[in-house]
Protein backbone atom coordinates (compact mmCIF):
# COMPACT_ATOMS: atom_id res chain seq x y z
CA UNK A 1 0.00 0.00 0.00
CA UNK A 2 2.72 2.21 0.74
CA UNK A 3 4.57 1.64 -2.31
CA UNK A 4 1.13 2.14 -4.21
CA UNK A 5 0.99 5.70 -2.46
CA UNK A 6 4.39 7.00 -3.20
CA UNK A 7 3.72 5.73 -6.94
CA UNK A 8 0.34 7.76 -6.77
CA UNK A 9 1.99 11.02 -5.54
CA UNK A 10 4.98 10.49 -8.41
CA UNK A 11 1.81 10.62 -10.93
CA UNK A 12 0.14 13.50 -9.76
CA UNK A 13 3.61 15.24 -9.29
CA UNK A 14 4.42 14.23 -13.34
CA UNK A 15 1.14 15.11 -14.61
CA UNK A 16 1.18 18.64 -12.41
CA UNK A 17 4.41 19.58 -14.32
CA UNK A 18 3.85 18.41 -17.24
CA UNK A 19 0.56 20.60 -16.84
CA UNK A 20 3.11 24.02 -16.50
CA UNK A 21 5.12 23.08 -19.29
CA UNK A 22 1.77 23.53 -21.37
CA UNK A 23 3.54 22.30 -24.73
CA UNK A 24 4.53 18.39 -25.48
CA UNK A 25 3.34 15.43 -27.48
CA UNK A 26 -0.61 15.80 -26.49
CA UNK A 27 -0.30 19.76 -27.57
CA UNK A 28 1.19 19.34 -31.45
CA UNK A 29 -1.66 20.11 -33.43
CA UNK A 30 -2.05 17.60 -36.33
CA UNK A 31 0.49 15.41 -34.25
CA UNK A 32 0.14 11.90 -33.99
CA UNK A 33 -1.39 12.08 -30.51
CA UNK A 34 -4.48 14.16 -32.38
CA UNK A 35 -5.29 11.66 -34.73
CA UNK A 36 -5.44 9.00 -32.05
CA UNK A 37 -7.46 11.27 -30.04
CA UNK A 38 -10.01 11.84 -32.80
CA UNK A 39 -10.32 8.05 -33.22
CA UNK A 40 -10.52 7.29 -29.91
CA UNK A 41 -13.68 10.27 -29.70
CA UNK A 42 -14.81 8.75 -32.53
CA UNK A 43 -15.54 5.17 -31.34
CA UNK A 44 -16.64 6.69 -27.61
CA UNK A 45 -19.28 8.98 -29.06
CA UNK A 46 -20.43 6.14 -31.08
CA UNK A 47 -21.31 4.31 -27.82
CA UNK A 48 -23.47 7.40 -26.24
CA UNK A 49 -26.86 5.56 -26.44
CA UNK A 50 -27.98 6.37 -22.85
CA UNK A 51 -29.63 9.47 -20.81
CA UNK A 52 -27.77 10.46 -18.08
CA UNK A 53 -24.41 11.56 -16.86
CA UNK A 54 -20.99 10.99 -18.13
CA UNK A 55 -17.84 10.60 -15.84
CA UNK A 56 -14.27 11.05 -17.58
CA UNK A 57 -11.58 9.26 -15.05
CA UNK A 58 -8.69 10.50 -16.02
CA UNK A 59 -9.57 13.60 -17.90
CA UNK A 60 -6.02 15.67 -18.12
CA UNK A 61 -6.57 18.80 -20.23
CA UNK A 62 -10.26 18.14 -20.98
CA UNK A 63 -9.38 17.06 -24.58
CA UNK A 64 -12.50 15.05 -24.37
CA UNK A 65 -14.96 16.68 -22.48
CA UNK A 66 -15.92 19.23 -24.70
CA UNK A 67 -16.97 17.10 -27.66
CA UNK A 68 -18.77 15.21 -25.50
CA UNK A 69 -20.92 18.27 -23.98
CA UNK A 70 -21.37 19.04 -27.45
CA UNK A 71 -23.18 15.40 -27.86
CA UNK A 72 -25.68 16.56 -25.67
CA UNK A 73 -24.07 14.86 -22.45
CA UNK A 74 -23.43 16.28 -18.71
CA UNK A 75 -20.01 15.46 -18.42
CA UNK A 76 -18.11 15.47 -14.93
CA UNK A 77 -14.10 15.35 -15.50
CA UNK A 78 -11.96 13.97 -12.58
CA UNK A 79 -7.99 14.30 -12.09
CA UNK A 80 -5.87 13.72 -9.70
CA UNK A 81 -3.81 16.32 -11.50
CA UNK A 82 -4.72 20.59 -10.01
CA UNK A 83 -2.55 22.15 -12.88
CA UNK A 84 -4.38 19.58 -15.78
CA UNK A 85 -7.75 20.72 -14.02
CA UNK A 86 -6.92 23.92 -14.36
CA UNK A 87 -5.95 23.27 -17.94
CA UNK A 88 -9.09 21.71 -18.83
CA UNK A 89 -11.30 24.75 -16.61
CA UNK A 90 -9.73 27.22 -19.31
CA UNK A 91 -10.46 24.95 -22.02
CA UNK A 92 -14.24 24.75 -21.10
CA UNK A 93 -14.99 27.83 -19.91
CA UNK A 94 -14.58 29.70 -23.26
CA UNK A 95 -17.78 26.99 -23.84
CA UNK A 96 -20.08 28.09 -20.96
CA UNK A 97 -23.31 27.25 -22.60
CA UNK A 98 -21.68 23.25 -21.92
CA UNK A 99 -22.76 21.17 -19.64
CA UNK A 100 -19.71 19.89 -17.01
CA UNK A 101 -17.88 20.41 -13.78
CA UNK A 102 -14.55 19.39 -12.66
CA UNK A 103 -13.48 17.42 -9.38
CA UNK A 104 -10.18 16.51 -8.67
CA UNK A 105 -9.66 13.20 -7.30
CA UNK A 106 -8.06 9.59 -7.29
CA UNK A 107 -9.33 7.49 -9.57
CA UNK A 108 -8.74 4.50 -6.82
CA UNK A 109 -11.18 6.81 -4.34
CA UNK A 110 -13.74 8.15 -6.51
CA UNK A 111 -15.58 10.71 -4.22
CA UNK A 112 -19.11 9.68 -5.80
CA UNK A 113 -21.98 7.31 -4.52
CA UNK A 114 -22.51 3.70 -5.99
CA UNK A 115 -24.30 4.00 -9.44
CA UNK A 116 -24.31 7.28 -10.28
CA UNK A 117 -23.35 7.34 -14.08
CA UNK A 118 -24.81 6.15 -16.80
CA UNK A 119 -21.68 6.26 -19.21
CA UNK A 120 -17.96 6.02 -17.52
CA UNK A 121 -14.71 6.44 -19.82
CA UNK A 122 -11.06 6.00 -18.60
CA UNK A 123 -8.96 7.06 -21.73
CA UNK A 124 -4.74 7.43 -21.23
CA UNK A 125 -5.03 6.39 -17.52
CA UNK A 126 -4.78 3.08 -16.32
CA UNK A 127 -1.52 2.15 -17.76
CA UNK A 128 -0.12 5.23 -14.83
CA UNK A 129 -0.59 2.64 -12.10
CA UNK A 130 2.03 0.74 -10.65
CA UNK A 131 0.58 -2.70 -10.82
CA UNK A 132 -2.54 -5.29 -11.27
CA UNK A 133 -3.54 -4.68 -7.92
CA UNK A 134 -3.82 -1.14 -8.03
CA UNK A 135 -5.18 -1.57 -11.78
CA UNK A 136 -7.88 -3.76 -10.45
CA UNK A 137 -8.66 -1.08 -7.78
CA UNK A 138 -9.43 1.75 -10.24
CA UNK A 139 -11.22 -0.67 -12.74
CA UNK A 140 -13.56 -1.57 -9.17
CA UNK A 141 -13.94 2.32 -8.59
CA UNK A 142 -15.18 2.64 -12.14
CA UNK A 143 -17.57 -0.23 -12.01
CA UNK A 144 -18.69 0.79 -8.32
CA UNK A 145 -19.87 3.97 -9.48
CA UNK A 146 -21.69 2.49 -13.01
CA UNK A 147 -25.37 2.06 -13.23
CA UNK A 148 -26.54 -1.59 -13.51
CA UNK A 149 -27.68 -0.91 -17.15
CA UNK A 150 -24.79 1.71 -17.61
CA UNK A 151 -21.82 1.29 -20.26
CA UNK A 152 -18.05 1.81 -19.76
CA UNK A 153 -15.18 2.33 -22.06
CA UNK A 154 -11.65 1.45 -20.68
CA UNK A 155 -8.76 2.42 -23.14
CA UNK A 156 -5.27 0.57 -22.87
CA UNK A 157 -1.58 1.23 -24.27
CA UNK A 158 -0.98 -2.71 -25.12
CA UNK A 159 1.88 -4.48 -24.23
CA UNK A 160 1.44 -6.70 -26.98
CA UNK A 161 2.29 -4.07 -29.36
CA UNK A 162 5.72 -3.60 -31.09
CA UNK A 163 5.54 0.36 -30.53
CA UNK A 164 4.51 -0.18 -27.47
CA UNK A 165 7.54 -2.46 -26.65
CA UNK A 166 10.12 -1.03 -28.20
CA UNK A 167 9.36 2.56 -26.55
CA UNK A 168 9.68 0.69 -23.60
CA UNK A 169 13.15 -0.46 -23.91
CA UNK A 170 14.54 2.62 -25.33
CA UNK A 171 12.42 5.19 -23.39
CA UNK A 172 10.69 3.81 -20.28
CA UNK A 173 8.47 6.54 -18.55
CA UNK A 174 8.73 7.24 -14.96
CA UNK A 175 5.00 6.57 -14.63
CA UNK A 176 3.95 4.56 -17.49
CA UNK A 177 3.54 0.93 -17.67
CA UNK A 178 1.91 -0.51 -20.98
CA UNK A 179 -0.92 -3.44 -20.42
CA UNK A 180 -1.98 -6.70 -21.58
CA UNK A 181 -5.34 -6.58 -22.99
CA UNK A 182 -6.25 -10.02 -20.89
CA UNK A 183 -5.43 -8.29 -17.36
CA UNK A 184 -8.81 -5.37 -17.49
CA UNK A 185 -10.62 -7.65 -19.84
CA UNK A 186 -10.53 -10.77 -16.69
CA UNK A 187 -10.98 -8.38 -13.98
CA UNK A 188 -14.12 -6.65 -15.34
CA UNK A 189 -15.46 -10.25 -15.91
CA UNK A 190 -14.77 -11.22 -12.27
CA UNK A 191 -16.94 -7.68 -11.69
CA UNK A 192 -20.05 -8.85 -13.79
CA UNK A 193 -19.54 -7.06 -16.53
CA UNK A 194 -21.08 -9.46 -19.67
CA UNK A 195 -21.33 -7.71 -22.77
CA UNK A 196 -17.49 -7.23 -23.89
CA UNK A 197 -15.89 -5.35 -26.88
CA UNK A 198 -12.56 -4.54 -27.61
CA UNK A 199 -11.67 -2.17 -30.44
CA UNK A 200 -8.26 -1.33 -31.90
CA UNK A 201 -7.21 2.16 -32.80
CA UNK A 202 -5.15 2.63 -35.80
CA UNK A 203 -5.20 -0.91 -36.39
CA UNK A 204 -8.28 -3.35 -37.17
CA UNK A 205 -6.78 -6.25 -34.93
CA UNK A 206 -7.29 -5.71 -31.50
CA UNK A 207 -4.42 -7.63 -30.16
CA UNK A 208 -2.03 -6.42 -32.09
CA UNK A 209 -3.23 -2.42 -31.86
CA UNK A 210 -1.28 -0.10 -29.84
CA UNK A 211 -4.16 1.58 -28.29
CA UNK A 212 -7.11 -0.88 -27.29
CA UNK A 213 -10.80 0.32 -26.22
CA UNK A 214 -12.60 -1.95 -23.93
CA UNK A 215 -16.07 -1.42 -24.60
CA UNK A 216 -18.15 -3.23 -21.63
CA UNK A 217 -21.41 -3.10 -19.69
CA UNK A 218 -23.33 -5.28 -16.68
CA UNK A 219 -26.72 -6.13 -16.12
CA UNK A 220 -26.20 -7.05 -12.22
CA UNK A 221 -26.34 -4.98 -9.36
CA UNK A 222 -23.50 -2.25 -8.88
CA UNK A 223 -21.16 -3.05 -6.69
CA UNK A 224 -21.23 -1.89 -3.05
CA UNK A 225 -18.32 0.73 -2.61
CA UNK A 226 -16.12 0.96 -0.01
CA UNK A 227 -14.58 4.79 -1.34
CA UNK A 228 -13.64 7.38 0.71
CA UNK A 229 -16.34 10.20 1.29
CA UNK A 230 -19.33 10.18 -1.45
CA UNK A 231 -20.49 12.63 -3.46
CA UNK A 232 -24.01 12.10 -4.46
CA UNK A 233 -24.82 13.70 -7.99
């Protein structure tokens, strides 16, 4: 648990300067980190077939949030991240006729009650924490908080990919660590989830993509949470 802790606070300390730096890979218009971004929007808005809210886990700069108010959709964005949050605040609120709000958080301790969202989405996260356990942790905050009928879109860098690989032998990143598409896949099945998708962006074979979407949803009862102080929206 410790070790978990120390690898959270390394996150939110990468992601806070990256956030002042304000320039990089995700801000290169037309960049290759656009046109992944577009697809992955793309496939995500394609799944909207619900009334309700929308939570973004993970949301960074708000890169997604305000297509997604533009869909019609409440959105709430959550980051552990203050400077991204700030980021994404500046973004939206040249767009104040959209429908969002912003709460910074841990996606392992999401401050919301059990089955509040309709639609949950976890793009360019979950390959930030340190291991299975503490993947399997944020994948049973996201289902926790997921209405029985309610869909969820989990979005992995894939170990199984030769990009993915190789960048990780030449240029490992102090927070990143790619992921097998089996490892979310088995734990959302041990969580009830029984309608399963995955989805390859930039390549039509899943296994073999370097970004996978994980397109899932559960008839059952939502879990019971144990998270720390709920937020009932």
């Amino acid at each position: 648990m410790k070790n978990e802790m120390c690898k959270e606070k390394a996150v939110k300390k990468f992601f806070d300067d990256t956030a002042k730096e304000r320039s990089g890979f995700y801000d290169d218009p037309g960049g290759l980190a656009e046109k992944f971004q577009k697809m992955v929007l793309r496939i995500v808005i394609n799944e909207l077939r619900f009334d309700g809210r929308l939570l973004d886990v993970g949301c960074g700069r708000g890169r997604y949030l305000t297509r997604l108010s533009e869909a019609g959709v409440t959105c709430i964005g959550v980051d552990i991240s203050k400077g991204m949050l700030k980021i994404a605040k500046t973004h939206l609120d040249d767009r104040r006729e959209l429908d969002f709000s912003l709460v910074q958080s841990s996606a392992s301790r999401l401050p919301f009650a059990d089955a509040s969202f309709g639609f949950v989405i976890c793009i360019d996260l979950l390959h930030n924490f340190a291991n299975r356990a503490s993947r399997e942790q944020v994948v049973r905050e996201l289902a926790r908080v997921i209405k029985p009928d309610g869909r969820l879109v989990i979005e992995i860098k894939n170990k199984m990919n030769i990009i993915y690989w190789m960048l990780s032998k030449v240029n490992p990143s102090p927070v990143a660590e790619t992921v097998t598409l089996s490892e979310p896949i088995s734990i959302l099945k041990l969580l009830g989830f029984n309608v399963i998708e995955t989805k390859g962006v930039a390549f039509p074979i899943s296994i073999l993509s370097p970004i996978v979407l994980i397109i899932a949803s559960r008839k059952k009862s939502p879990l019971v949470g144990e998270n720390v102080g709920t937020v009932a929206y």
